[in-house]
C-alpha atoms as a PDB file:
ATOM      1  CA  UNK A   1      -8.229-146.271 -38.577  1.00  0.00           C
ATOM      2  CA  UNK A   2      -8.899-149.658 -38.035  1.00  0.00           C
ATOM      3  CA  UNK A   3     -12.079-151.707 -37.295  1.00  0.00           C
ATOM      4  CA  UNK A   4     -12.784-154.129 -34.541  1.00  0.00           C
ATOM      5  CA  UNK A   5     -16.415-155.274 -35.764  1.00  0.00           C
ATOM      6  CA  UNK A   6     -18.306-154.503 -39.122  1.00  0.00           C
ATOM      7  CA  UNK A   7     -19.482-150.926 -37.380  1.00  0.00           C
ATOM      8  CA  UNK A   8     -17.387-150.115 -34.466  1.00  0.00           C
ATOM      9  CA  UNK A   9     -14.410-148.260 -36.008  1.00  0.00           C
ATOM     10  CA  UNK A  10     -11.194-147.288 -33.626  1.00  0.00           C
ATOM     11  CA  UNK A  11      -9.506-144.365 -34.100  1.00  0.00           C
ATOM     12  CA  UNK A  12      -5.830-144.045 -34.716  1.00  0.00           C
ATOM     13  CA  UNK A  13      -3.388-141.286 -32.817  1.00  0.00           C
ATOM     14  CA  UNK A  14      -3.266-139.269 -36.168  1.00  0.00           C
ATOM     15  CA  UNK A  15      -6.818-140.136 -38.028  1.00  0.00           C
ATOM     16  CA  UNK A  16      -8.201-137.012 -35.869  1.00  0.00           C
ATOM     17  CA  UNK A  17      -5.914-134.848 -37.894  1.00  0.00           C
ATOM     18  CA  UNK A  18      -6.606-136.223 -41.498  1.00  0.00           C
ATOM     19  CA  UNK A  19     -10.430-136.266 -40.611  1.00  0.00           C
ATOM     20  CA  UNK A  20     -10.498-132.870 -39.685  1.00  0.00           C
ATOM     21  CA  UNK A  21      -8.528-131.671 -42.971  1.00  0.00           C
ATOM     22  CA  UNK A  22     -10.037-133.898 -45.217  1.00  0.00           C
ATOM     23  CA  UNK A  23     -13.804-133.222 -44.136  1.00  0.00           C
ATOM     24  CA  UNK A  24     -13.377-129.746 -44.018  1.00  0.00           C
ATOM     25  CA  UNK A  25     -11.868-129.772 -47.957  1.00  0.00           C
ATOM     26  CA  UNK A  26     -15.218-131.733 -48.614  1.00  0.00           C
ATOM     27  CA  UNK A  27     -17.668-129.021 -46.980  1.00  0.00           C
ATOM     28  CA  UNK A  28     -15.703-126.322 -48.763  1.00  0.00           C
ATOM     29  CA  UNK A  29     -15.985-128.260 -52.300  1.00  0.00           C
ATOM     30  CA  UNK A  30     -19.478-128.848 -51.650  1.00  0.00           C
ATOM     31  CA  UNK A  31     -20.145-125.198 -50.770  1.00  0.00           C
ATOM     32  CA  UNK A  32     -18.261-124.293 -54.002  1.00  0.00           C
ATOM     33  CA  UNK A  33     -20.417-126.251 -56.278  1.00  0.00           C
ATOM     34  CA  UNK A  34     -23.345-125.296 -54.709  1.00  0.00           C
ATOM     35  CA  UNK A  35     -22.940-121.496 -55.036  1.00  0.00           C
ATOM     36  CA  UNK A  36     -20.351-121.586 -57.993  1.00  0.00           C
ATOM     37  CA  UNK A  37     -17.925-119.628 -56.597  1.00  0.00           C
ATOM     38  CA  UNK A  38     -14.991-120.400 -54.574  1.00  0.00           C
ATOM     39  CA  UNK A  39     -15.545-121.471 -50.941  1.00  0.00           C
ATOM     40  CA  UNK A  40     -12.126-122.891 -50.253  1.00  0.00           C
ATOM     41  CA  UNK A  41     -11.183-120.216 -47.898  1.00  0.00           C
ATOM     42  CA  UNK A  42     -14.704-119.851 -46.446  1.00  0.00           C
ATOM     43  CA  UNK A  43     -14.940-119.722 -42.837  1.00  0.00           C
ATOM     44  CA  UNK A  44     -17.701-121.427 -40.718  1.00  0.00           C
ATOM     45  CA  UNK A  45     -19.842-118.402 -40.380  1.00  0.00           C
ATOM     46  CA  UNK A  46     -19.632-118.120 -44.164  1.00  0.00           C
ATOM     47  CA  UNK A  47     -20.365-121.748 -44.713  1.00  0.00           C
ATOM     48  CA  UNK A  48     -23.113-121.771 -41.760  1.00  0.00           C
ATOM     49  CA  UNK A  49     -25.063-119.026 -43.547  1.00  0.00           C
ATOM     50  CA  UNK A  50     -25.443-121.133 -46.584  1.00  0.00           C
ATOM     51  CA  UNK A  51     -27.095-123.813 -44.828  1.00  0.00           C
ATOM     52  CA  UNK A  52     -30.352-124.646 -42.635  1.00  0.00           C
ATOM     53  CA  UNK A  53     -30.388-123.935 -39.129  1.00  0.00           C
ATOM     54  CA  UNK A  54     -29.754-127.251 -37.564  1.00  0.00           C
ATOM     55  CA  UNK A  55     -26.996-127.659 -40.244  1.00  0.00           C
ATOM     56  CA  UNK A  56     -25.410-124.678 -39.409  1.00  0.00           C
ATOM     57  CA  UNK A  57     -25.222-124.992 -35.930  1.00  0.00           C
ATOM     58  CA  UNK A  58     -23.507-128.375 -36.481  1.00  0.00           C
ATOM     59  CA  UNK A  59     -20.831-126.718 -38.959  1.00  0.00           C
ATOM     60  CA  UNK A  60     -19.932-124.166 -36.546  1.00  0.00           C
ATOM     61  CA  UNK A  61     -20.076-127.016 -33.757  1.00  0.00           C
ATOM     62  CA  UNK A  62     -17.580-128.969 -36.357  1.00  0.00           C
ATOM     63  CA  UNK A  63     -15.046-126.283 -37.144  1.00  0.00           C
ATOM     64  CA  UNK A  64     -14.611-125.161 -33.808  1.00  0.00           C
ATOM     65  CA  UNK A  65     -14.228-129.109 -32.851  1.00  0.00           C
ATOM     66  CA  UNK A  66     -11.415-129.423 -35.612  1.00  0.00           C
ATOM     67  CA  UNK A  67      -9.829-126.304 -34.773  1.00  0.00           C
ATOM     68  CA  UNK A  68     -10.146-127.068 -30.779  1.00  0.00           C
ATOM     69  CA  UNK A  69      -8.024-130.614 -32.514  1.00  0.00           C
ATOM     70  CA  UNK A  70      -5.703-128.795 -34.102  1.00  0.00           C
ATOM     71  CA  UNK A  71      -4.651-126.185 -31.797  1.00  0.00           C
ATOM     72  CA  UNK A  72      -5.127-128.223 -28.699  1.00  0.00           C
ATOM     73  CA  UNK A  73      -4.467-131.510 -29.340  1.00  0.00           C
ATOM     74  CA  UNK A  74      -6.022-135.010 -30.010  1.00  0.00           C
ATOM     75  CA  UNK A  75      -9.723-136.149 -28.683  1.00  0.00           C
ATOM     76  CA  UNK A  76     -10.313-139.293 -30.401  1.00  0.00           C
ATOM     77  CA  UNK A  77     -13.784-139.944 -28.393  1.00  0.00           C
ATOM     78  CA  UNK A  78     -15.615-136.901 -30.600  1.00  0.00           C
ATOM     79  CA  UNK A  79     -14.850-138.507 -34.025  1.00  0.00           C
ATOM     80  CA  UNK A  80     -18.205-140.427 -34.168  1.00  0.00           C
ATOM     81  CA  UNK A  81     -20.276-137.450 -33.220  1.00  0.00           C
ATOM     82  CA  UNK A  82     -18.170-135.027 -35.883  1.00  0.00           C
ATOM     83  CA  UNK A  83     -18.356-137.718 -38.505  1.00  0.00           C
ATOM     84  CA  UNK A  84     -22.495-137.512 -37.913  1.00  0.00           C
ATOM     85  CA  UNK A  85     -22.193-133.701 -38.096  1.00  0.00           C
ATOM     86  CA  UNK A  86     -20.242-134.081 -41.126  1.00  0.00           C
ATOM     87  CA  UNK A  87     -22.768-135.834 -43.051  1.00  0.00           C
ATOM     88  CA  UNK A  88     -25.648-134.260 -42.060  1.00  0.00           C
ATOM     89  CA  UNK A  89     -23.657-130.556 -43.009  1.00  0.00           C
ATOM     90  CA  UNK A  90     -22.992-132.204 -46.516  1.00  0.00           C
ATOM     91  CA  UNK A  91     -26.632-133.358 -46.977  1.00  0.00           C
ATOM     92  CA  UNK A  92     -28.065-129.593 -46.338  1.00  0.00           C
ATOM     93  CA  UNK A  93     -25.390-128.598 -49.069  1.00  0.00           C
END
């Protein structure tokens, strides 16, 4: 990833990929700590019930978008939107 202004990042071919992998690793961790026991295989239903309503809508909405990614291939455009539903997931955890 690189930036073009102080808050406009562009997305590179294969930052979609890492994104997906790495964010996902962070809602798992977070889930872990939260309920002390391991989350790391945790699907999003799993994860989803753990979470407020709005927050787990946008989990589902986020694992299906990063498994849609990595089954389907690349859609840079949604990275803005996921990285949104990525923080608000983490704040509801």
């Amino acid at each position: 990833m690189f930036f073009i202004s102080d808050r406009e990042p562009v997305f590179q071919q294969d930052d979609a990929g890492a994104f997906y992998k790495e964010a996902q690793s962070a809602i798992r961790l977070a889930a872990t700590a939260r309920t002390g026991r391991s989350m790391q295989s945790a699907d999003s239903h799993e994860l989803g019930a753990l979470l407020p309503e709005q927050a787990a809508g946008d989990c589902h909405s986020f694992f299906n978008a990063a498994n849609a990614h990595r089954f389907g291939g690349h859609n840079q455009q949604q990275l803005p939107e996921a990285a949104q539903q990525l923080e608000r997931i983490l704040k509801a955890l």
